[in-house]
N, C-alpha and C. Protein backbone atom coordinates (compact mmCIF):
# COMPACT_ATOMS: atom_id res chain seq x y z
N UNK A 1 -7.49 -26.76 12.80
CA UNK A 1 -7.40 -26.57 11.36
C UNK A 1 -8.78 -26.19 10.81
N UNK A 2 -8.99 -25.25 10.44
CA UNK A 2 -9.69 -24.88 9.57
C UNK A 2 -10.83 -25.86 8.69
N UNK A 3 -11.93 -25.72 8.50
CA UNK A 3 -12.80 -26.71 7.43
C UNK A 3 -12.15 -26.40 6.02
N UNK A 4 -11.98 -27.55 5.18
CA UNK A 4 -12.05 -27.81 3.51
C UNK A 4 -12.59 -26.52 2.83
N UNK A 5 -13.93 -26.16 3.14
CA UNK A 5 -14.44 -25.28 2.00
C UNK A 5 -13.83 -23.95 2.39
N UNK A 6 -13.41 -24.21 4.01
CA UNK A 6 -12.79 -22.31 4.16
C UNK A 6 -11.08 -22.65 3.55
N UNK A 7 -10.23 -23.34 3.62
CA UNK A 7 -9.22 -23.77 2.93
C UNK A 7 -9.52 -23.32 1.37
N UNK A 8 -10.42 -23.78 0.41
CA UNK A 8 -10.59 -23.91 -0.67
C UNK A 8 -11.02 -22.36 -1.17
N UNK A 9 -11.64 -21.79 0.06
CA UNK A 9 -12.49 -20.25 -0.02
C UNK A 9 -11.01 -19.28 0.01
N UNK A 10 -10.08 -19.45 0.66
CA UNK A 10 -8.88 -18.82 0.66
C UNK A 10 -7.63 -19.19 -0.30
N UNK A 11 -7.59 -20.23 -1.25
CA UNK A 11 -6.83 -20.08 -1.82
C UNK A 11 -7.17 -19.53 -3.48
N UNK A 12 -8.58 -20.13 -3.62
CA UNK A 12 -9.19 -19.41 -4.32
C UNK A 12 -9.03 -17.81 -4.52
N UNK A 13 -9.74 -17.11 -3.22
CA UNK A 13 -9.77 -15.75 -3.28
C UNK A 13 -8.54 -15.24 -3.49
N UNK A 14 -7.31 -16.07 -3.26
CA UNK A 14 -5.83 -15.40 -3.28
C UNK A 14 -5.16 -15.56 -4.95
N UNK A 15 -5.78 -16.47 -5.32
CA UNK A 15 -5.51 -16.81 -6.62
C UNK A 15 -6.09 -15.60 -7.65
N UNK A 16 -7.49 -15.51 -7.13
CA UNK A 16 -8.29 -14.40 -7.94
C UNK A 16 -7.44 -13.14 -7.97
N UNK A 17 -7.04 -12.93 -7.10
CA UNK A 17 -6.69 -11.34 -6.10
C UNK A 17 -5.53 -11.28 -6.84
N UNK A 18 -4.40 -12.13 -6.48
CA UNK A 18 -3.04 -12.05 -7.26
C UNK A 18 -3.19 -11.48 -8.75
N UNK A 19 -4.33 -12.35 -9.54
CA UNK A 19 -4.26 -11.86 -11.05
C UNK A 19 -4.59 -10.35 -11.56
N UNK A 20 -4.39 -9.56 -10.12
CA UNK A 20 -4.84 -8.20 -10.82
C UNK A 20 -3.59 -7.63 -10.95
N UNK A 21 -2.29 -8.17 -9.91
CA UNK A 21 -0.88 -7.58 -9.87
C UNK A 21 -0.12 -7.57 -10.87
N UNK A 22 -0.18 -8.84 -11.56
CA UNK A 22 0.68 -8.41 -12.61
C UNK A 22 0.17 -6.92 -13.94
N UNK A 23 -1.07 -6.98 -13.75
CA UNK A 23 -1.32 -5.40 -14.31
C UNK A 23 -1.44 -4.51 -13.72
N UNK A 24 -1.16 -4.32 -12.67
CA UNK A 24 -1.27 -3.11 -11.55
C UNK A 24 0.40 -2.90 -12.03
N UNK A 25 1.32 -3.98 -12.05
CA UNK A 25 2.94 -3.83 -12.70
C UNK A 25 2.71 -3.04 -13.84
N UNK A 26 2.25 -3.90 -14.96
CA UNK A 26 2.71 -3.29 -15.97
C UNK A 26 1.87 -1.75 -16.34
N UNK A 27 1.08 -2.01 -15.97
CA UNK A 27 0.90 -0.13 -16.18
C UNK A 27 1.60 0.86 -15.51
N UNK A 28 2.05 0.47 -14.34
CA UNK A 28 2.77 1.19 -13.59
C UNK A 28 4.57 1.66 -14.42
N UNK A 29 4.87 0.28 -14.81
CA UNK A 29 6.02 0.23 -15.89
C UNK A 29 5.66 1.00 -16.91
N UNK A 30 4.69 0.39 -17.72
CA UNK A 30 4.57 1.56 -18.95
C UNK A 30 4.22 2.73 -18.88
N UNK A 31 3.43 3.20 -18.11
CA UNK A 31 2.86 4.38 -17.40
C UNK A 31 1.64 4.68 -18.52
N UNK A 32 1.11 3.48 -19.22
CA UNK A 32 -0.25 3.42 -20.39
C UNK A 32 -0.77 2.80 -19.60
N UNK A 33 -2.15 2.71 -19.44
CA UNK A 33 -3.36 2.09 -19.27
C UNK A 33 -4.37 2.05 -20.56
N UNK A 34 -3.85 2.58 -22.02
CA UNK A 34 -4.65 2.70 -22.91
C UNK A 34 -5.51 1.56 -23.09
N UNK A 35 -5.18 0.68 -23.11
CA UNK A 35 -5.96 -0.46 -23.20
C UNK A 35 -6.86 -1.00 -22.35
N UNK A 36 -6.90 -0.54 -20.82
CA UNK A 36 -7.58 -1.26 -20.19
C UNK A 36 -9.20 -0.30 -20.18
N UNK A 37 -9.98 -1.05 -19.87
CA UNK A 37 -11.42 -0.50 -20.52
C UNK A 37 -12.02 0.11 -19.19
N UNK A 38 -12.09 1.68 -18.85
CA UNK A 38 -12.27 2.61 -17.78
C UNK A 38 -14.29 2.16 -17.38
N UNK A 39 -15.01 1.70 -18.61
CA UNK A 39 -16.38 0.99 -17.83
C UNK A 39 -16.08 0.11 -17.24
N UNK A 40 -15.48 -1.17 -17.69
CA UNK A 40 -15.12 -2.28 -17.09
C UNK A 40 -14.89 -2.21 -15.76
N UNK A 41 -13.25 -1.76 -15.54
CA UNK A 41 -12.91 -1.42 -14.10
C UNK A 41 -13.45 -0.82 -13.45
N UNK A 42 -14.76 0.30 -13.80
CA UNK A 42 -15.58 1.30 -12.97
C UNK A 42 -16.68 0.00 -12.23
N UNK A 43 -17.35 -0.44 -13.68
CA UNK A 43 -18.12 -1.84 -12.91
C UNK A 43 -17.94 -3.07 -11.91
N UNK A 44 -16.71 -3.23 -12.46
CA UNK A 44 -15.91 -4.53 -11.46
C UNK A 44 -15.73 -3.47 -9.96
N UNK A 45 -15.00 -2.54 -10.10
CA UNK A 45 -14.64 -2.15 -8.85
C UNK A 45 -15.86 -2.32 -7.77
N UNK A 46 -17.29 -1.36 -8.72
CA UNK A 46 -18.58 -1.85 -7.97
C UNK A 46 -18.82 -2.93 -7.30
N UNK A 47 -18.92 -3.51 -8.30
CA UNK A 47 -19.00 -4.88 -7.89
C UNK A 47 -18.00 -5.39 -7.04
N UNK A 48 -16.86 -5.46 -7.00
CA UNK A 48 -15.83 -6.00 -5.94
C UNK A 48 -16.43 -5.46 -4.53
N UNK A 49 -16.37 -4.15 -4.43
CA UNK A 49 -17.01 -3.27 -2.91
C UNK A 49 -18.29 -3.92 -2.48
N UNK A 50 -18.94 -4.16 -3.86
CA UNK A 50 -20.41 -5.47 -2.91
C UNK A 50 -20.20 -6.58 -2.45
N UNK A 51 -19.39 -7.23 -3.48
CA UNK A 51 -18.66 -8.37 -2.68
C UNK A 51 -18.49 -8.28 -1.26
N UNK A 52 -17.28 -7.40 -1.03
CA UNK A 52 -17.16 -7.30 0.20
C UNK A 52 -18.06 -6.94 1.13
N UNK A 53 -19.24 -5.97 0.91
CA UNK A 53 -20.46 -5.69 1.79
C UNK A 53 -21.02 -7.15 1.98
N UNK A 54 -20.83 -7.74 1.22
CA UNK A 54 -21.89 -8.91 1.21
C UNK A 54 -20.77 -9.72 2.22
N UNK A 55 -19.63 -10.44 2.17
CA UNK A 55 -19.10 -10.85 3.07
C UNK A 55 -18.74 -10.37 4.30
N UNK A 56 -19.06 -9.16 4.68
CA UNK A 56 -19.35 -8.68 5.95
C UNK A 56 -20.39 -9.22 6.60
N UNK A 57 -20.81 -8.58 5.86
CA UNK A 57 -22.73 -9.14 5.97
C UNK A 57 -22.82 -10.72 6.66
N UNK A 58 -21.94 -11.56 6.09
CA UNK A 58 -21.97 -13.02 6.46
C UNK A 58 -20.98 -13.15 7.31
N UNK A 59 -20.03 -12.10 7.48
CA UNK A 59 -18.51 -12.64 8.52
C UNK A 59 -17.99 -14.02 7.84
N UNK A 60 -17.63 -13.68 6.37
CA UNK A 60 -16.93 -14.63 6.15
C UNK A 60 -15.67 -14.52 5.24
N UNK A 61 -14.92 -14.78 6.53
CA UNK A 61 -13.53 -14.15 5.80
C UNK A 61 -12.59 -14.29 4.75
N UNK A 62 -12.95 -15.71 4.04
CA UNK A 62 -12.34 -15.59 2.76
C UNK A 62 -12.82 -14.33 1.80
N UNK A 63 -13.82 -14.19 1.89
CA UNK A 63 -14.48 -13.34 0.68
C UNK A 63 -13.71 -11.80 1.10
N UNK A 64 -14.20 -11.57 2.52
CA UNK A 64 -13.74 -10.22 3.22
C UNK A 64 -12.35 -10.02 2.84
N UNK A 65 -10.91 -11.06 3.29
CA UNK A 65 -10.00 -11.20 2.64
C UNK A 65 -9.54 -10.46 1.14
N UNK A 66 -10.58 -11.53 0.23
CA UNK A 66 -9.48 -11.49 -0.74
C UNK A 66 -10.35 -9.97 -1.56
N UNK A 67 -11.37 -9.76 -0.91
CA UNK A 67 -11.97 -8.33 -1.89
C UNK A 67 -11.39 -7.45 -1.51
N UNK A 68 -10.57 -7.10 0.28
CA UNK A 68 -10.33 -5.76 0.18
C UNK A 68 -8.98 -5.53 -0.49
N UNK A 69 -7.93 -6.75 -1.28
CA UNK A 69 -6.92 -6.46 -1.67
C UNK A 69 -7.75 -6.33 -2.98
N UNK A 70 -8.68 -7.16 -3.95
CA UNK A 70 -9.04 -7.03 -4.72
C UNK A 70 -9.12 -5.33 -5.25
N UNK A 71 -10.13 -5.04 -3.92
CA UNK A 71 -10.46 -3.70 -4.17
C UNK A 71 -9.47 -2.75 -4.02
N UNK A 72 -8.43 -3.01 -3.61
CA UNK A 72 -7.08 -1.99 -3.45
C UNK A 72 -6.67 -1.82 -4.42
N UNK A 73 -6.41 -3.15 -5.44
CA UNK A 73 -6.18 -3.12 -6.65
C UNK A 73 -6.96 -2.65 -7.64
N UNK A 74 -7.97 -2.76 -8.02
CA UNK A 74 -8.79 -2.32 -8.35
C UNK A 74 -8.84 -1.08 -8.46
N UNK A 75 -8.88 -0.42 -7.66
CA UNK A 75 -8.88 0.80 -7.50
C UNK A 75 -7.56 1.73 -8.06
N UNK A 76 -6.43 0.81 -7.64
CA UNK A 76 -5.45 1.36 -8.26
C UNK A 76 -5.44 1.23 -9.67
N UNK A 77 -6.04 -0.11 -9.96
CA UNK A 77 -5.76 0.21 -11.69
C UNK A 77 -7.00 1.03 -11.84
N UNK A 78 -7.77 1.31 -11.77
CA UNK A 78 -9.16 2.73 -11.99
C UNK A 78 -8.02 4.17 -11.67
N UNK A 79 -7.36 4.51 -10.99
CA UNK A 79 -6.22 5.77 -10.46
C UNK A 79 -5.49 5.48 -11.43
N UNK A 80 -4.70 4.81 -12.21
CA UNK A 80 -3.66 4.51 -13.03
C UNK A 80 -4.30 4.76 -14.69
N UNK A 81 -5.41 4.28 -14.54
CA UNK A 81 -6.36 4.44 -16.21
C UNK A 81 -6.64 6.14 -15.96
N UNK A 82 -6.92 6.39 -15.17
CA UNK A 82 -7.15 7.86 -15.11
C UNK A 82 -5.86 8.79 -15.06
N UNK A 83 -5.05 8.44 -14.77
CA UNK A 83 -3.41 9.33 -14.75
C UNK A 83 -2.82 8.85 -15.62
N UNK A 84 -2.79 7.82 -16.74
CA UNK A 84 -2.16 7.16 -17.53
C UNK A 84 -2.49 6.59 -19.07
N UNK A 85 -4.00 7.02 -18.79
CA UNK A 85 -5.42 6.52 -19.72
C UNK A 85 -4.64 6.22 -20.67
């Protein structure tokens, strides 16, 4: 079994990660992204992709985990603000 803090490191990161789906839905439904803010998501996405450099960097797989769905998402809502703005 696994240590506590890697337990705590993975449900965390899955918790984070999940909260991008339900708006990756609804834009997809409405086919608007007007609202969502195209700096924001340009910055976060940045930032998410360091994340993950950085948990490479350490081989530590909660982080590695939950950024590259992060960043899937991410990315999709950045593709969706741009086809849907």
């Amino acid at each position: 079994m696994p240590p506590l803090s890697e337990l705590v490191g993975y449900v965390a990161a899955s918790l984070t990660t999940i909260a991008f789906l339900p708006q990756v839905i609804r834009i997809w439904r409405t086919r608007s992204a007007r609202d969502v803010s195209l700096p924001t998501f340009v910055l976060f996405t940045i930032g998410v992709a360091l994340w993950l450099v950085y948990g490479v960097m350490l081989t530590a797989w909660p982080i590695i985990a939950a950024n590259v769905v992060t960043l899937a998402l991410a990315g999709l809502i950045l593709i969706l603000k741009l086809r849907f703005g």
